[in-house]
Protein backbone atom coordinates (compact mmCIF):
# COMPACT_ATOMS: atom_id res chain seq x y z
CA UNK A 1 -17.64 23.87 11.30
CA UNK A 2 -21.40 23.07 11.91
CA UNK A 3 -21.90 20.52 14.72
CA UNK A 4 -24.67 17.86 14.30
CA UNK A 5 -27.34 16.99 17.18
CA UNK A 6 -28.58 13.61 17.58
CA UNK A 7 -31.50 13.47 19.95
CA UNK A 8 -31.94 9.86 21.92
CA UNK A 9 -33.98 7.20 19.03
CA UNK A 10 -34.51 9.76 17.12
CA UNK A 11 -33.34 10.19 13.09
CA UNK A 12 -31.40 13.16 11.92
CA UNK A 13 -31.24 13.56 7.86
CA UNK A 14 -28.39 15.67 7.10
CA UNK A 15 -27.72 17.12 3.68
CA UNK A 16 -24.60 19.79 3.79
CA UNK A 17 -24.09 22.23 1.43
CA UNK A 18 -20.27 21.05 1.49
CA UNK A 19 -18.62 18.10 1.48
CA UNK A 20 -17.65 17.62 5.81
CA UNK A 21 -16.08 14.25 7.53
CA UNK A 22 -18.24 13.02 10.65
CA UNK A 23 -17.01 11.47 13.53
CA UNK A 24 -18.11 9.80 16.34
CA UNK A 25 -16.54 11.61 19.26
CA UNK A 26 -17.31 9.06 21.96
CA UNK A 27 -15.66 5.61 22.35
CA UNK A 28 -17.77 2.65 22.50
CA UNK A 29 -21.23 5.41 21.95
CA UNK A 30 -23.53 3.53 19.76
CA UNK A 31 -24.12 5.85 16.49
CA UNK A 32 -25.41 4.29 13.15
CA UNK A 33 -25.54 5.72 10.14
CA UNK A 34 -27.14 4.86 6.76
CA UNK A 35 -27.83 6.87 3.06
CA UNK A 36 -31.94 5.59 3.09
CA UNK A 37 -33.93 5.14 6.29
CA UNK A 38 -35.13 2.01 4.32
CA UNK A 39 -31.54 0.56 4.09
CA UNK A 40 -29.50 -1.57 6.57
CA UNK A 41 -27.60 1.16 9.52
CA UNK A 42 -24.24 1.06 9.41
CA UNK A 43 -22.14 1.48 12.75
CA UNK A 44 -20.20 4.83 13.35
CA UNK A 45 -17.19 3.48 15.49
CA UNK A 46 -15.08 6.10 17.58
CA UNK A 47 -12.09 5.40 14.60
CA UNK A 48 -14.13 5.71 11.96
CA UNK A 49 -14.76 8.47 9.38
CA UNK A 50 -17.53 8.95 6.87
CA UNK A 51 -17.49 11.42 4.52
CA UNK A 52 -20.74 12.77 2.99
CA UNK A 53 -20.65 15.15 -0.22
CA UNK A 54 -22.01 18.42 -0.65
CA UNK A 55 -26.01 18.18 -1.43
CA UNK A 56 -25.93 14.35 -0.64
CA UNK A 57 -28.34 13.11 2.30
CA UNK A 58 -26.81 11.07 5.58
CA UNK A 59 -29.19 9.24 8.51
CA UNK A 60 -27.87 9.16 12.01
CA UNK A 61 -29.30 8.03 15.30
CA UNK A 62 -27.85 7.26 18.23
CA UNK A 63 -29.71 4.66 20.65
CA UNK A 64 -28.13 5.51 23.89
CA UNK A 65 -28.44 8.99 24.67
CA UNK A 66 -28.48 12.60 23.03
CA UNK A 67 -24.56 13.39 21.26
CA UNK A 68 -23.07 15.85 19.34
CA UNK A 69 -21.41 14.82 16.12
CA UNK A 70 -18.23 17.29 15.00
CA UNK A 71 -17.96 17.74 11.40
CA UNK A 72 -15.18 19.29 9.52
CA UNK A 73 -14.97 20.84 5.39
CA UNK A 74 -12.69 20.48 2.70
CA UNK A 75 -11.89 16.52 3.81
CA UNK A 76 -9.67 15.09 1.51
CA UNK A 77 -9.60 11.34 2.25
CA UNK A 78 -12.02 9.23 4.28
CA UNK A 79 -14.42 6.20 3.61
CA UNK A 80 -17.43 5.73 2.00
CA UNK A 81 -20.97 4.97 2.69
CA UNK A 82 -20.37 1.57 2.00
CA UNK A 83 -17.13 1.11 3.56
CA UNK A 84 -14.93 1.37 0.09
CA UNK A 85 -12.15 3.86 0.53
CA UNK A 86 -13.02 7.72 -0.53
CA UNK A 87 -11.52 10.77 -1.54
CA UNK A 88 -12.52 14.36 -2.52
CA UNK A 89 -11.45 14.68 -5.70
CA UNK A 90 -12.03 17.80 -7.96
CA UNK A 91 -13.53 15.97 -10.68
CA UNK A 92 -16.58 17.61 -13.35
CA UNK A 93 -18.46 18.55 -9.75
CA UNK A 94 -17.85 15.13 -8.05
CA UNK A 95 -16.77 15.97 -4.68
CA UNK A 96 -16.34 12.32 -3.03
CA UNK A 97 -15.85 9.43 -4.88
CA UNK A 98 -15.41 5.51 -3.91
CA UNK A 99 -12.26 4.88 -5.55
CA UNK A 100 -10.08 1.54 -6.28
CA UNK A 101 -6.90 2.06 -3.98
CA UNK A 102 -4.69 4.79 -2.80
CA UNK A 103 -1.10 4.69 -2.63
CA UNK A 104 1.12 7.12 -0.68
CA UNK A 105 5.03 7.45 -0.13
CA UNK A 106 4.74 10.50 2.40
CA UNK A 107 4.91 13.56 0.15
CA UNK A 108 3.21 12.05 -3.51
CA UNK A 109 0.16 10.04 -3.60
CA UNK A 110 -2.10 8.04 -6.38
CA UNK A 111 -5.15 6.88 -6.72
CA UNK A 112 -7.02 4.70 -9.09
CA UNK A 113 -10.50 5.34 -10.26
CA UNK A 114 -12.73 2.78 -10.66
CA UNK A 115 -12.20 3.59 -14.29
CA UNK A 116 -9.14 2.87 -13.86
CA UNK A 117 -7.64 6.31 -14.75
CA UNK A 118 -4.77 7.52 -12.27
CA UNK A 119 -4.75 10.62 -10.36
CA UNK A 120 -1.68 11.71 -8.72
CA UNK A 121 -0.54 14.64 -6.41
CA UNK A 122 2.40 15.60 -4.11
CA UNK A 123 6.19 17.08 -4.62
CA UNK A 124 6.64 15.11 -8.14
CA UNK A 125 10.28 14.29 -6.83
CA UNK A 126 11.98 14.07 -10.68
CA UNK A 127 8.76 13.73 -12.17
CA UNK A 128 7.40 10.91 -10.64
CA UNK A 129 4.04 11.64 -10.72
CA UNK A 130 4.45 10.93 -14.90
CA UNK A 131 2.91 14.47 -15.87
CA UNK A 132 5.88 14.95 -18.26
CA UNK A 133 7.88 17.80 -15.66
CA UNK A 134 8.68 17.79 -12.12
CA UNK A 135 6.45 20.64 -10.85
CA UNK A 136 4.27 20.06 -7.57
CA UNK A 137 1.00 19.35 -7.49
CA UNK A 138 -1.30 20.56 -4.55
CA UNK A 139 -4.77 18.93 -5.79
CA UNK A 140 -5.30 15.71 -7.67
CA UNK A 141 -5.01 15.76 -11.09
CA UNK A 142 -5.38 13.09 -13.64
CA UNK A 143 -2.01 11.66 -15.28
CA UNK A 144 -3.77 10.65 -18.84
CA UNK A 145 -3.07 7.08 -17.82
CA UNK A 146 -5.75 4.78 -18.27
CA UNK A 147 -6.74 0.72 -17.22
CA UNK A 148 -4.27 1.15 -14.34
CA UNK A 149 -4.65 -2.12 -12.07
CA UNK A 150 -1.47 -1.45 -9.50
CA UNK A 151 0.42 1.80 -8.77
CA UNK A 152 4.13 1.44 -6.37
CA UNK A 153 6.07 4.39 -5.75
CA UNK A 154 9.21 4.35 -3.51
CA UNK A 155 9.02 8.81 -3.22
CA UNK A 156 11.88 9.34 -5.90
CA UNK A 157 10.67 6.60 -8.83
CA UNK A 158 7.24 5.13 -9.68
CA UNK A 159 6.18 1.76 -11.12
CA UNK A 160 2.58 0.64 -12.25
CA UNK A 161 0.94 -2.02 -13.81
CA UNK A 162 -2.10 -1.66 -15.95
CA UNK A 163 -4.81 -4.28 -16.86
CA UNK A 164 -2.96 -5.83 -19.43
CA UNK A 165 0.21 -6.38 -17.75
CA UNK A 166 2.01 -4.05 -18.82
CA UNK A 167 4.40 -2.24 -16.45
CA UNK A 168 5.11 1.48 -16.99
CA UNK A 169 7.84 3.91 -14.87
CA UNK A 170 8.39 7.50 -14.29
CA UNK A 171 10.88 9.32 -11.69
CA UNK A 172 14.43 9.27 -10.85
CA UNK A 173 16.26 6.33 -11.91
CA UNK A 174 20.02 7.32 -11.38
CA UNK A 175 20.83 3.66 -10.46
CA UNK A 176 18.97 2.56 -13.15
CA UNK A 177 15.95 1.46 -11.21
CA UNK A 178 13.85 2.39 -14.37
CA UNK A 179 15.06 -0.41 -16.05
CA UNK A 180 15.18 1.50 -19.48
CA UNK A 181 19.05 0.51 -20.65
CA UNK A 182 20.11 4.05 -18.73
CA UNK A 183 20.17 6.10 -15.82
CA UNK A 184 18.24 9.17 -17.27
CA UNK A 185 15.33 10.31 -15.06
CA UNK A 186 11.89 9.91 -17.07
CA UNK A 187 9.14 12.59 -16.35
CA UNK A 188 6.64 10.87 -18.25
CA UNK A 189 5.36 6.49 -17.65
CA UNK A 190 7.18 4.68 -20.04
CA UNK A 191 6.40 1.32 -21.27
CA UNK A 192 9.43 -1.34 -19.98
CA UNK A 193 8.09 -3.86 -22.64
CA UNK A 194 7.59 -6.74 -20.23
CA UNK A 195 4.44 -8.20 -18.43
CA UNK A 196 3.82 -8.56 -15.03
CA UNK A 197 1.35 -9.55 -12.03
CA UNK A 198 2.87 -7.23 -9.55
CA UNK A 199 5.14 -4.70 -9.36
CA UNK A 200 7.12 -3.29 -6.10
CA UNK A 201 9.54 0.05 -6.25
CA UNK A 202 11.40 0.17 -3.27
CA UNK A 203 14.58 2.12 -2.51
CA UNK A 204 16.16 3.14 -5.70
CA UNK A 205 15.47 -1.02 -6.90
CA UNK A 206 12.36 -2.11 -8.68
CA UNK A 207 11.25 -5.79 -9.17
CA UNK A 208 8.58 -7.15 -11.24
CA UNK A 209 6.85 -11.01 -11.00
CA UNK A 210 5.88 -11.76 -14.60
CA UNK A 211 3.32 -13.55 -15.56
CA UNK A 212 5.12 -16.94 -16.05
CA UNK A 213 6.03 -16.51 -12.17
CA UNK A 214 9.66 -15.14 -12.75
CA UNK A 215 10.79 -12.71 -10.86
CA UNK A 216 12.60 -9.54 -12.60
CA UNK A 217 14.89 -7.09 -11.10
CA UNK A 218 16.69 -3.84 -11.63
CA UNK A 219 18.38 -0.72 -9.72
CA UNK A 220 20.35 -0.17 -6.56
CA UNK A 221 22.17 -3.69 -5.93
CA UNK A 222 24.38 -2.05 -2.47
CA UNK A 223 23.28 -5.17 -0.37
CA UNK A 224 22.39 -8.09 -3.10
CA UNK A 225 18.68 -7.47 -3.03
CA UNK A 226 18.42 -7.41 -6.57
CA UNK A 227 19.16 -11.60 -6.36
CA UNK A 228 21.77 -12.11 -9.04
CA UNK A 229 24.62 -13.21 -7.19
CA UNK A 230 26.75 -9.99 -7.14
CA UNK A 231 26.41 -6.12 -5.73
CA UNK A 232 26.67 -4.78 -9.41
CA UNK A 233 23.69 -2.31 -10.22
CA UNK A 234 21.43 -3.03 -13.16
CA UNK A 235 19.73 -0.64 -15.52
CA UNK A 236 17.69 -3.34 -17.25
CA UNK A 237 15.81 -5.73 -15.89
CA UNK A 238 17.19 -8.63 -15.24
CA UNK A 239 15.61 -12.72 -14.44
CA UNK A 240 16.75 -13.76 -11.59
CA UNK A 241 16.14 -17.06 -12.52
CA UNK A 242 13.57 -17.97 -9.36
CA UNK A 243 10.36 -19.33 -10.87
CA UNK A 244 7.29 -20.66 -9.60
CA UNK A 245 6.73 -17.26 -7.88
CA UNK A 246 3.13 -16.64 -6.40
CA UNK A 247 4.09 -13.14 -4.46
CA UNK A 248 6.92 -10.61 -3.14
CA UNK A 249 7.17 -8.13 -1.08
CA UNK A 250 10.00 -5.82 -0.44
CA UNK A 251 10.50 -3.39 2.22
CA UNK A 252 13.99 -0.69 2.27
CA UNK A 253 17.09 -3.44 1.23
CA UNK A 254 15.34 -6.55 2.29
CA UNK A 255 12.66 -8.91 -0.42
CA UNK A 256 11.35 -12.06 0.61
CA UNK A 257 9.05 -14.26 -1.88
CA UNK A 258 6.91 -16.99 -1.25
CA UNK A 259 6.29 -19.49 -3.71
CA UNK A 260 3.63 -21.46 -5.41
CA UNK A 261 4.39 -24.72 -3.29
CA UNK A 262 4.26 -22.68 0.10
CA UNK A 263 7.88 -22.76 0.57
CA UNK A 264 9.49 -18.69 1.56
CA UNK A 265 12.39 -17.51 0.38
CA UNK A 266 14.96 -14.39 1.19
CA UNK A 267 17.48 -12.22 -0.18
CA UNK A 268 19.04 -8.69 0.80
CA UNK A 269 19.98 -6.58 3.90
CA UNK A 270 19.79 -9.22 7.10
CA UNK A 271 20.72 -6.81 9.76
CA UNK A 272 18.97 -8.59 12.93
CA UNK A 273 18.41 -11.74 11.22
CA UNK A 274 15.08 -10.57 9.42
CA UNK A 275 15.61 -12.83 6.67
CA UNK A 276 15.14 -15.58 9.29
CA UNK A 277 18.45 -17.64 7.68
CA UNK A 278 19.94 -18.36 11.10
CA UNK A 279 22.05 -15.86 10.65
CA UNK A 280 22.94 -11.62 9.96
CA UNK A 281 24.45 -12.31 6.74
CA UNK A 282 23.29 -10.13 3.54
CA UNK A 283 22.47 -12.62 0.71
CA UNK A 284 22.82 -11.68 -3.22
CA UNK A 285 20.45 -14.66 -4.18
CA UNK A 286 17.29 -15.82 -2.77
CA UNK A 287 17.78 -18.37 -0.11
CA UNK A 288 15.37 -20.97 0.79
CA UNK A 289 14.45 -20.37 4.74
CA UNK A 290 13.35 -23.60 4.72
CA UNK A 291 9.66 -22.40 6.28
CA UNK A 292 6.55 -24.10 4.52
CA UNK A 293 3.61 -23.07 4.39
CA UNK A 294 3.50 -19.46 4.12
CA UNK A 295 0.42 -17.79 2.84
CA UNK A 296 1.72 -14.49 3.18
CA UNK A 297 4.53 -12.23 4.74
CA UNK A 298 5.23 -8.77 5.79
CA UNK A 299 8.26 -6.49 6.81
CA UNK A 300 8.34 -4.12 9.86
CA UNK A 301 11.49 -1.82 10.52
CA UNK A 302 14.05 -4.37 10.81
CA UNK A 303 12.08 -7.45 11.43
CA UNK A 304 9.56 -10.36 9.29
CA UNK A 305 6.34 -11.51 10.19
CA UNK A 306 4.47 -14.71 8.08
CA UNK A 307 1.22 -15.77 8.64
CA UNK A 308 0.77 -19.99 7.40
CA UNK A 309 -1.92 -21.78 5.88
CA UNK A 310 -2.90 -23.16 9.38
CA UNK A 311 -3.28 -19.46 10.17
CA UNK A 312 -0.22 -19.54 13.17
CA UNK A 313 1.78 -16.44 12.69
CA UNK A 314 5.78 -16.46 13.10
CA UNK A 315 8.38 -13.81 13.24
CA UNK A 316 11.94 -13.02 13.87
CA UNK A 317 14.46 -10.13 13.48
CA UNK A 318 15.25 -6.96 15.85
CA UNK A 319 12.89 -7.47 19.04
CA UNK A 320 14.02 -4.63 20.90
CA UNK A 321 10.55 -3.27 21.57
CA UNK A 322 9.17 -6.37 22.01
CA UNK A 323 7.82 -6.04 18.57
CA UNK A 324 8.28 -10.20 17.40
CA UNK A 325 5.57 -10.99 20.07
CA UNK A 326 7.58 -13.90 21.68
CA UNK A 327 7.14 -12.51 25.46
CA UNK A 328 10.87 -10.71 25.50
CA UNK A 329 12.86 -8.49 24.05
CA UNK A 330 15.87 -10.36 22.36
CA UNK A 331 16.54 -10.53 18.60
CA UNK A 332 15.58 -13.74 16.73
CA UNK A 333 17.39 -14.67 13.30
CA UNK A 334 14.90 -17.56 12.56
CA UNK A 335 11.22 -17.62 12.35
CA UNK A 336 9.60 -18.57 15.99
CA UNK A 337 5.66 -19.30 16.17
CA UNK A 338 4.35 -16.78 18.48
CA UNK A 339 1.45 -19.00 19.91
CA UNK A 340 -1.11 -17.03 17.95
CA UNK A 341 -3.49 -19.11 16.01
CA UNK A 342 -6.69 -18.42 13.99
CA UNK A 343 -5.12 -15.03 12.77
């Protein structure tokens, strides 16, 4: 590791001969950065990290006193000049790239070119990663898939979208999460034959929201989170006959929706009341919570949080940590407006 010496107002060009991640080791120390002297500087905040590529030139100037940036090789994920996500890829000599998205379950992880070709490493749990076999990968390598527009991967199964709307899946699909008529793991994407927006795979279950605003679902149906008024699993996917779907989101046993006209709605595990029904009942179809509104929603560990169009944000569930932001620590099983406002 070579450290880097800024001297008070002055400019230090660096160009390594490897890639190396910078950091600003000082909280609230005013570093700037920039790729020309001629262009805007960019702040280097204490949480930030900018990777620079081998042979590529980075300003930096610090207007408060003299520091000493660390620096570190062989960086394989950071953010770009520009502020665009970035990886070090192994790519025809490209060592850092700005790249579309990343998408990680823990031990595999994707990410989509701006070409929209996917590159995929990690574990390759029952050939999720979709190179046709379920060896390992330890560097990113590219999965012949091309015009990718979404990647979701729940660590055992994988389900993407590409440009068209087509929805391909590769992994383990044992409770028919695959949605292919079987339970036979696939090592390679496969083509489901239907058309979608978005895609989620979550926990052995996989839902798509077509392009007509249906929402489709298949897998692991333990708690009624597939929406079809039963606990039977499906290997196919199945309409669940909501429409007028603008987004879902889907976190362990629990999927909530949101709907063109504002309106949320719920169905799954509701351990703590994170479906926000007024209750800790599990649903098997998708229950209106009667909240308006909603412009978006996310899941913590066992507990909901929706920001509305007016921008107030309102939560409920398990509160044991204090988590739903409501000034105590007991368990809500409807949605309660935290106060917050302009979010």
């Amino acid at each position: 590791m070579v450290s880097i010496k800024l001297i008070k107002n002055k400019v230090c060009k660096h160009v390594p001969e490897k890639d190396i991640v910078i950091r600003n080791p000082i909280r609230g120390l005013n570093v700037e950065y920039t790729t020309s002297p001629t262009d805007d500087w960019l702040p280097m905040l204490f949480t930030d990290v900018v990777i620079v590529g081998a042979g590529k030139a980075i300003y930096l100037r610090c207007t408060e006193s003299d520091v000493v940036l660390g620096n570190a090789n062989n960086v394989v994920k950071g953010i770009s000049l520009t502020g665009k996500p970035l990886l070090h890829i192994r790519l025809e000599g490209v060592i850092s790239e700005v790249f579309k998205s990343i998408i990680s379950d823990g031990s595999n992880t994707f990410i989509i070119r701006e070409d929209g070709s996917l590159w995929a490493t990690g574990i390759n749990e029952e050939g999720l990663l979709g190179f046709g076999d379920t060896s390992g990968r330890f560097e990113f390598y590219n999965t012949g898939m091309t015009d990718v527009e979404e990647v979701s991967t729940s660590g055992m199964h994988s389900i993407l979208r590409k440009t068209d709307g087509s929805v391909w899946v590769a992994g383990y699909n044992s409770y028919g999460q695959l949605g292919l008529g079987d339970t036979n793991s696939r090592h390679s994407f496969t083509d489901i034959g239907i058309l979608g927006q978005k895609v989620i795979a979550i926990n052995h279950t996989s839902y798509i929201l077509d392009m007509d605003g249906k929402l489709w679902s298949t897998g692991n149906n333990g708690v009624g989170q597939l929406g079809l008024g039963d606990l039977v699993d499906r290997d196919v996917f199945i309409d669940t006959g909501v429409i007028g779907v603008r987004t879902i989101e889907a976190y362990n046993y629990a999927i909530m929706l949101i709907k063109t006209n504002g309106s949320l709605w719920a169905c799954g595990d509701n351990d703590y009341g994170r479906l926000g029904l007024d209750d800790e009942v599990n649903r098997d179809v998708f229950t209106d919570t009667g909240i308006t509104n909603v412009k978006s929603v996310e899941f913590g560990y066992a507990h909901t949080g929706i920001l509305k169009t007016d921008n107030s944000v309102w939560t409920c569930g398990n509160n044991g940590s204090g988590q739903l932001g409501l000034g105590d620590t007991n368990t809500r099983n409807v949605f309660i407006d935290t106060g917050m406002s302009d979010v």
